[in-house]
C-alpha atoms as a PDB file:
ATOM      1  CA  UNK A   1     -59.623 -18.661  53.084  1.00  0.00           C
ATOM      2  CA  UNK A   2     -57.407 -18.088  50.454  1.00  0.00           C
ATOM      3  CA  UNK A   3     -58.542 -14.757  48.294  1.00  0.00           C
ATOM      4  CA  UNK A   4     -59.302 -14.740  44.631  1.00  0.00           C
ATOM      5  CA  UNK A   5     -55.873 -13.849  42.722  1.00  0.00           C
ATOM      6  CA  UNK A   6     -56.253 -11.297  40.798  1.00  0.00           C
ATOM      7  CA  UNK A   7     -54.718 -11.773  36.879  1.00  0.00           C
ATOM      8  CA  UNK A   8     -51.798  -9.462  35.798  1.00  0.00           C
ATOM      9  CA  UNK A   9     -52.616  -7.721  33.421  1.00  0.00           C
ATOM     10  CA  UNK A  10     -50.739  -7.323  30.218  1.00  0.00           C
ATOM     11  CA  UNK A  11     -47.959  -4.989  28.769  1.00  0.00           C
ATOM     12  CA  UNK A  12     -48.709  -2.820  25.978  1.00  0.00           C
ATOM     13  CA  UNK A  13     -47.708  -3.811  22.831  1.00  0.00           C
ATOM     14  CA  UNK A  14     -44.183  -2.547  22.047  1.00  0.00           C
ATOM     15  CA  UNK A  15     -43.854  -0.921  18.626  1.00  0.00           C
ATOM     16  CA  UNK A  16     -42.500  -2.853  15.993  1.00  0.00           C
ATOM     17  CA  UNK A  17     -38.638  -1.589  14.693  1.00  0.00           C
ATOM     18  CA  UNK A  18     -38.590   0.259  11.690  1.00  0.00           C
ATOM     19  CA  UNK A  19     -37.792  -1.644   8.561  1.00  0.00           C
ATOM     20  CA  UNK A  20     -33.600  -1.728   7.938  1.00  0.00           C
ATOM     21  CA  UNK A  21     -33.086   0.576   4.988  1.00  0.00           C
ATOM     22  CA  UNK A  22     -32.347  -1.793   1.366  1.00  0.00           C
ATOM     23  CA  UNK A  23     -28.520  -2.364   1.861  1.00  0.00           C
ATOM     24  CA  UNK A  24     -28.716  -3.032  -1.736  1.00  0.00           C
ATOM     25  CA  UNK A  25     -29.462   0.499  -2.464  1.00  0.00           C
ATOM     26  CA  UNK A  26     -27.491   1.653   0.827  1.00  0.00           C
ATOM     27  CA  UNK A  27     -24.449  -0.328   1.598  1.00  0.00           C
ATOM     28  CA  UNK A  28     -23.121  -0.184   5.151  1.00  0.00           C
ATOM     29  CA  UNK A  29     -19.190   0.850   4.172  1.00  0.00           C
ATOM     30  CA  UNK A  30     -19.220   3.237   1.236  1.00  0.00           C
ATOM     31  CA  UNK A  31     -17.035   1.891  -1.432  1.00  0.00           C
ATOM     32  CA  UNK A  32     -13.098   2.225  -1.831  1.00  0.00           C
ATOM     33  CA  UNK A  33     -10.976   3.846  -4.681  1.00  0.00           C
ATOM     34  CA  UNK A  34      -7.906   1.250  -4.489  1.00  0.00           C
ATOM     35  CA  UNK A  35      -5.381   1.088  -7.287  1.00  0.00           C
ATOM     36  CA  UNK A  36      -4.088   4.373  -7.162  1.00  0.00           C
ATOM     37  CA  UNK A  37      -0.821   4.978  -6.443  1.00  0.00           C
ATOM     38  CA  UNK A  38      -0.748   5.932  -2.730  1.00  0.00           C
ATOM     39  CA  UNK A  39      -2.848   2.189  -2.642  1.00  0.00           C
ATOM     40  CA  UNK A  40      -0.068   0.870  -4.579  1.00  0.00           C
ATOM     41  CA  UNK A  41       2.960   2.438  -3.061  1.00  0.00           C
ATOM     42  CA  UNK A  42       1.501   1.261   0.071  1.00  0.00           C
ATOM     43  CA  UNK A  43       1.215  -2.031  -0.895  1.00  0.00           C
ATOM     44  CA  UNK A  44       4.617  -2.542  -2.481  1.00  0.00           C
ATOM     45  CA  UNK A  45       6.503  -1.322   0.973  1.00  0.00           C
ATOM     46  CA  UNK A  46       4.538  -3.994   2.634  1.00  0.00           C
ATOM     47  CA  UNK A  47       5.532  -6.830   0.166  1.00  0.00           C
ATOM     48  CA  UNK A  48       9.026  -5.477   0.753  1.00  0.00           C
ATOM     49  CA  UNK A  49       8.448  -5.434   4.699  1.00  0.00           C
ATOM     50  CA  UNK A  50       6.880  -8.758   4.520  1.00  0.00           C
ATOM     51  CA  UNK A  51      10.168 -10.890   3.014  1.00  0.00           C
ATOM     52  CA  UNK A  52      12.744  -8.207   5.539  1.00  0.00           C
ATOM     53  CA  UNK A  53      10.568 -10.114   8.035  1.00  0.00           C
ATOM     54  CA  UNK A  54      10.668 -13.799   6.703  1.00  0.00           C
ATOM     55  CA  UNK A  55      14.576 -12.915   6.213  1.00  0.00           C
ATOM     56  CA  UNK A  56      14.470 -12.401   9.973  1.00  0.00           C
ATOM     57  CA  UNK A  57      15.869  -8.665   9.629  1.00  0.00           C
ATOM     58  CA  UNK A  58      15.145  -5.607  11.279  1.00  0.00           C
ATOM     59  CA  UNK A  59      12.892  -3.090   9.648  1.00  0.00           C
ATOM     60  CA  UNK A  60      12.821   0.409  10.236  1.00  0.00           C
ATOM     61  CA  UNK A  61      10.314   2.707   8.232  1.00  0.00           C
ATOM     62  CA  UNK A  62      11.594   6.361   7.201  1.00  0.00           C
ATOM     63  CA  UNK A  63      10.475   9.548   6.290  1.00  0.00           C
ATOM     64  CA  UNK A  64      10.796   9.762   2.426  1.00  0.00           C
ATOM     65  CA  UNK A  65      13.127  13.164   2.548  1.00  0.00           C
ATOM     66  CA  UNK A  66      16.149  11.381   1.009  1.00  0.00           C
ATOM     67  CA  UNK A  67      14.573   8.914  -1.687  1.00  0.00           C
ATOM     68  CA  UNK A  68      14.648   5.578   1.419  1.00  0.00           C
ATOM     69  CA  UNK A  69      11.148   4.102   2.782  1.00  0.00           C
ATOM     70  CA  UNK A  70      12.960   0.953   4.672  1.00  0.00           C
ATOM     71  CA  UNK A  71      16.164   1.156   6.218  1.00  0.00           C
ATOM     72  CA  UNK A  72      17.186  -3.101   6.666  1.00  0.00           C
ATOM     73  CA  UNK A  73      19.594  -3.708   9.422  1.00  0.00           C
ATOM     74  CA  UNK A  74      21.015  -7.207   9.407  1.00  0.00           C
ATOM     75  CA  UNK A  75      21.014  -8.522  13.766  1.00  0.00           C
ATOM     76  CA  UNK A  76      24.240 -10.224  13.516  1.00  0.00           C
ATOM     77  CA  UNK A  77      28.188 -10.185  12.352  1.00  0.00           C
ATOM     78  CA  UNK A  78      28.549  -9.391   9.028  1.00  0.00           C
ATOM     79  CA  UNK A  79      32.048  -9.483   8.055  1.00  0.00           C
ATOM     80  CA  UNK A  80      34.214  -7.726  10.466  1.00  0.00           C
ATOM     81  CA  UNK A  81      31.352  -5.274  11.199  1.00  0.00           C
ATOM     82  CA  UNK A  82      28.122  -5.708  13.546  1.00  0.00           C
ATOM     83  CA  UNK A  83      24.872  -4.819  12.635  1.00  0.00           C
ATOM     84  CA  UNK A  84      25.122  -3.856   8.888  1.00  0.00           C
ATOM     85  CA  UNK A  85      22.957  -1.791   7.342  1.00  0.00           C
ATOM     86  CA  UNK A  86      20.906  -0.935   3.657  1.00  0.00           C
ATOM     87  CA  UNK A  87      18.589   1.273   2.806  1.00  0.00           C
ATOM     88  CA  UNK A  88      15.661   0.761   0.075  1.00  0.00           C
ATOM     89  CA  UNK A  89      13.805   2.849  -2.141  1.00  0.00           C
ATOM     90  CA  UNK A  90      10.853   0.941  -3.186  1.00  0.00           C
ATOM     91  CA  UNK A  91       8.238   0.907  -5.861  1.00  0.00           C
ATOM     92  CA  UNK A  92       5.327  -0.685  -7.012  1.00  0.00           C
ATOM     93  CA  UNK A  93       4.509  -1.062 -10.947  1.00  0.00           C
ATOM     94  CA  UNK A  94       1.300  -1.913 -12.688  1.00  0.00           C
ATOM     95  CA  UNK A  95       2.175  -1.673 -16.165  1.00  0.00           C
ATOM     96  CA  UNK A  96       5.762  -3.290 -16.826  1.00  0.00           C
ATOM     97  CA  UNK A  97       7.656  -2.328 -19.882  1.00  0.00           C
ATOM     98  CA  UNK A  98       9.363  -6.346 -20.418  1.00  0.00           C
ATOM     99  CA  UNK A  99      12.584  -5.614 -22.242  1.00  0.00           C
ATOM    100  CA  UNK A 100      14.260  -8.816 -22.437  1.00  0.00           C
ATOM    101  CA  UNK A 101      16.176  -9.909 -19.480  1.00  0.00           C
ATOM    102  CA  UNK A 102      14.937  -6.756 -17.462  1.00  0.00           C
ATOM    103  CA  UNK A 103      12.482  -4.807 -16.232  1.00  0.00           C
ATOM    104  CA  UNK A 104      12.972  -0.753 -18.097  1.00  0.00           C
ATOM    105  CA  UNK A 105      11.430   1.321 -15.411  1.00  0.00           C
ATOM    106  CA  UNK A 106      11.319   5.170 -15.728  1.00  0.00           C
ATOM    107  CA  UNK A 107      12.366   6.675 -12.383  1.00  0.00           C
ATOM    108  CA  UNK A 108      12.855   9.859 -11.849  1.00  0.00           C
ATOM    109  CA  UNK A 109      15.763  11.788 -11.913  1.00  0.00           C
ATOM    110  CA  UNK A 110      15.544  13.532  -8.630  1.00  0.00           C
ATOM    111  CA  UNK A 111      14.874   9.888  -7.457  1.00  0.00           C
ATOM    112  CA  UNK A 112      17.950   8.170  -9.246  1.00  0.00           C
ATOM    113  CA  UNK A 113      20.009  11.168  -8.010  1.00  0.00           C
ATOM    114  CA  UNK A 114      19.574   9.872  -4.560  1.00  0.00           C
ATOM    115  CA  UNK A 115      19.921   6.241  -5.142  1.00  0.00           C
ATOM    116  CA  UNK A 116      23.439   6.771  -7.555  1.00  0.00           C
ATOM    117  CA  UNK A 117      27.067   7.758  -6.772  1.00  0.00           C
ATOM    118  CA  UNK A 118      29.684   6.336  -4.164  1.00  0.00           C
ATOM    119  CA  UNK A 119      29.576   9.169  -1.650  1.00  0.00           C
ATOM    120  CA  UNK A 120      27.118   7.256   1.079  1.00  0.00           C
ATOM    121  CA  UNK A 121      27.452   5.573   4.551  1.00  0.00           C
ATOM    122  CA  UNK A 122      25.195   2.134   3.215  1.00  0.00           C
ATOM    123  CA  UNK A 123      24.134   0.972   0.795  1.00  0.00           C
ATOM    124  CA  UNK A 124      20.862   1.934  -0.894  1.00  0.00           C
ATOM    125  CA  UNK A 125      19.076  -0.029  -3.587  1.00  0.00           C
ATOM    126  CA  UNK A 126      15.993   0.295  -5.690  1.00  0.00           C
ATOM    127  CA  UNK A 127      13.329  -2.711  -4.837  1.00  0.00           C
ATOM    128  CA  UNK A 128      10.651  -2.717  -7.834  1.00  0.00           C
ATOM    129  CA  UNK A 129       7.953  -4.617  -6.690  1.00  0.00           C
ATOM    130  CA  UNK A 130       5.591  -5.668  -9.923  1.00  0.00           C
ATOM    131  CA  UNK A 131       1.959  -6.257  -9.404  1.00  0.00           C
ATOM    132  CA  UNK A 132      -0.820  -7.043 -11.810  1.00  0.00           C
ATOM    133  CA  UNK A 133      -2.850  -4.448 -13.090  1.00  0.00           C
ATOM    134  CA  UNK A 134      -6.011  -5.423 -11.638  1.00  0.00           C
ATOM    135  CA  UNK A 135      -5.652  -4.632  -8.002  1.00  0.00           C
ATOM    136  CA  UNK A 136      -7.978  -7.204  -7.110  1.00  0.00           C
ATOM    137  CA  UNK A 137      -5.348 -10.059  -8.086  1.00  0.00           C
ATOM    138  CA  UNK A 138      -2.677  -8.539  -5.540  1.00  0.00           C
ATOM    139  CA  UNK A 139      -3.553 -11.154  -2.985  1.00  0.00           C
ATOM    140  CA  UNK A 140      -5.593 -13.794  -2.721  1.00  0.00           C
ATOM    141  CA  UNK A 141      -5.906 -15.369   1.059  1.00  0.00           C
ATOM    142  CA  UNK A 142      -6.251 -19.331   1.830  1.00  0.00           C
ATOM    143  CA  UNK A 143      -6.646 -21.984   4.054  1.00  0.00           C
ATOM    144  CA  UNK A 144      -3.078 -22.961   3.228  1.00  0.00           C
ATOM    145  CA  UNK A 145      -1.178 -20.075   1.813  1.00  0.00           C
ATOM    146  CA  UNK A 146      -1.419 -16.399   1.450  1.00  0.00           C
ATOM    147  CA  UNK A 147       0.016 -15.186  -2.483  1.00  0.00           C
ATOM    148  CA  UNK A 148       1.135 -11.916  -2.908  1.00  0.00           C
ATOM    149  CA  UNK A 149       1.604 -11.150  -6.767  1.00  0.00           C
ATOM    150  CA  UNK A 150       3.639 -10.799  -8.604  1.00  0.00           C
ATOM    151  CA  UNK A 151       7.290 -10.122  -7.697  1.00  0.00           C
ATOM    152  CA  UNK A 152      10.094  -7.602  -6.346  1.00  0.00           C
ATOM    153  CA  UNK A 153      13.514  -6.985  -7.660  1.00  0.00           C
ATOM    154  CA  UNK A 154      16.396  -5.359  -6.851  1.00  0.00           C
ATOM    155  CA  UNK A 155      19.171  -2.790  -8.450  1.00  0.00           C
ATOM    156  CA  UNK A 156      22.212  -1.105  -7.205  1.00  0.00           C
ATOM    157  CA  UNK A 157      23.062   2.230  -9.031  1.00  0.00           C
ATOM    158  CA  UNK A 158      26.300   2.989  -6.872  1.00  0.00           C
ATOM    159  CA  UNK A 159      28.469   2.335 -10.020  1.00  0.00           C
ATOM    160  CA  UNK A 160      26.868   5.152 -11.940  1.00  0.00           C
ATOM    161  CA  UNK A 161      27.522   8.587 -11.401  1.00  0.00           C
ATOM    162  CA  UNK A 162      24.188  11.271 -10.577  1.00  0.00           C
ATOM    163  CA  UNK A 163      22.525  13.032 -13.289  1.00  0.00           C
ATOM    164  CA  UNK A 164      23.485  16.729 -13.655  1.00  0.00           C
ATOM    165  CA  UNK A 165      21.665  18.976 -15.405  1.00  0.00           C
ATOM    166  CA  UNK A 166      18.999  17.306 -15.988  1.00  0.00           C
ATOM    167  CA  UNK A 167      15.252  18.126 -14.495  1.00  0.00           C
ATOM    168  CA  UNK A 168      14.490  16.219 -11.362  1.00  0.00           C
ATOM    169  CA  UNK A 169      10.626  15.746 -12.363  1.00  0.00           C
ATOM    170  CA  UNK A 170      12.126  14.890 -15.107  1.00  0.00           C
ATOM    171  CA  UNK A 171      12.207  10.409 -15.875  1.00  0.00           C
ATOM    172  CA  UNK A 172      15.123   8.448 -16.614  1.00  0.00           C
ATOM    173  CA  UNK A 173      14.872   4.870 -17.799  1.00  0.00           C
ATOM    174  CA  UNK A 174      16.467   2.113 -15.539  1.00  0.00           C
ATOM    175  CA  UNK A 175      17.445  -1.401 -16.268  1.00  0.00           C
ATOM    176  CA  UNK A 176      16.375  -3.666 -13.346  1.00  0.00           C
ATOM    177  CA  UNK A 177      17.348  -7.293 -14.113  1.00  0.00           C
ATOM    178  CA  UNK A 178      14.725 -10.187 -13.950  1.00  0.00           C
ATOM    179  CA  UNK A 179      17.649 -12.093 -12.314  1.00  0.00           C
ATOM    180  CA  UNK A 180      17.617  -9.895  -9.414  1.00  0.00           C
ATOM    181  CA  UNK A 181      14.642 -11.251  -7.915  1.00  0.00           C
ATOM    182  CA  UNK A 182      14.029 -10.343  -4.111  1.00  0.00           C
ATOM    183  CA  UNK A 183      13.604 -13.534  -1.818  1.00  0.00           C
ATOM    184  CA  UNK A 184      14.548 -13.882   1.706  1.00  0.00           C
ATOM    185  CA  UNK A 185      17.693 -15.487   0.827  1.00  0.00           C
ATOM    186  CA  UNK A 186      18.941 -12.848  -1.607  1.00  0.00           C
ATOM    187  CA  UNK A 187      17.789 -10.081   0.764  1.00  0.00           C
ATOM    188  CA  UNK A 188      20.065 -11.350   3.318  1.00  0.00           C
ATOM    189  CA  UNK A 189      22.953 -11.182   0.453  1.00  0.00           C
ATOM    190  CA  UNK A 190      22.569  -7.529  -0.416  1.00  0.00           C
ATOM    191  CA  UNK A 191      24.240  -6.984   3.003  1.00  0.00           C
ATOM    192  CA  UNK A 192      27.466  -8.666   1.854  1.00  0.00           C
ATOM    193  CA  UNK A 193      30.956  -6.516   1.455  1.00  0.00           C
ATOM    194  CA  UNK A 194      30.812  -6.394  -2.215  1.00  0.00           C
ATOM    195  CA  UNK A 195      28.019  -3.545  -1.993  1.00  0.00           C
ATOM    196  CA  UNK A 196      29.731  -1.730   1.273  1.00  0.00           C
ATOM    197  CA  UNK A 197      33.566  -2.137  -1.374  1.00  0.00           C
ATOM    198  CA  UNK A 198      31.545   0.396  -3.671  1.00  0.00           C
ATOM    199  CA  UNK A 199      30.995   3.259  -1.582  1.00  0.00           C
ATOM    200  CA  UNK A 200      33.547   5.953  -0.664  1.00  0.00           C
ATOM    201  CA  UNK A 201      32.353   6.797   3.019  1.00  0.00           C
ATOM    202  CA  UNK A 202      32.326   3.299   3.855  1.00  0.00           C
END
């Protein structure tokens, strides 16, 4: 004879989970400051880094002690000599001043001091990279591309000699021209002899 089975009896009721908080009135990330110019600088070395590496060039980042953030060495012959190198000094600008056929950027002396002259190993260059002023049109990500706005350029001060006297906080406007634009196929060109012909310790 088979005995009665006895029924289980049920679990207590487990509390119910608090209510989330309103992420309305408290997001989950707290907002960013972007568009200032650490968020800028930042972003123009990486539009620079991102054509050295469509250009299919080796990019080395540097500590900013002698006015270079990417040293560019080209993994191939160049000329007579192997492996060539440049060096870049890159910046980022929100508000161009559009003079014409080119861009009037103030740099600063103690900057333009380390980018002019003949008495270097490479050569070094000034990459402007223009952006809009709303940080929010920078990029814009798709299915099918992804645009980074809106452009670098390049400039080679070798021919001019460094400013003496002058304060190195100091600004001193340079002429970067529009035709100088920065694509992968005249990045590779800034490694030709013409630039190395300029410099003294070459």
């Amino acid at each position: 004879m088979v005995p009665d089975a006895t029924p289980l009896s049920r679990p207590a009721a487990l509390p119910r989970p608090a209510e989330p908080p309103d992420r309305a009135e408290t997001p989950w990330l707290e907002p960013l400051t972007t568009g200032d110019n650490g968020h800028k600088g930042e972003f123009g070395e990486q539009f620079v880094q991102t054509l050295a590496i469509a250009a299919d060039l080796n990019v080395t980042k540097t500590r900013d002690r002698l006015g270079i953030d990417w040293e560019l060495t080209y993994p191939g012959l160049g000329g007579t000599r192997r492996y060539p190198r440049i060096s870049a000094q890159v910046k980022c600008w929100d508000r161009p001043d559009d003079a014409g056929d080119c861009w009037r950027y103030p740099l600063r002396v103690h900057n333009f001091n380390l980018l002019a002259g003949t008495d270097f190993y490479e050569p070094r260059f000034l990459f402007l990279v223009v952006v809009p002023g709303d940080d929010g049109q920078w990029i814009e990500a798709g299915h099918e591309a992804l645009t980074l706005r809106h452009a670098a350029y390049w400039a080679c001060f070798h021919e001019f000699a460094p400013l003496e006297g002058r304060r190195k906080d100091s600004t001193f406007t340079v002429s970067v021209p529009k035709a100088n634009l920065l694509t992968v196929e005249t990045l590779r060109g800034l490694f030709g002899s013409e630039f190395r012909d300029l410099l003294e310790a070459s």
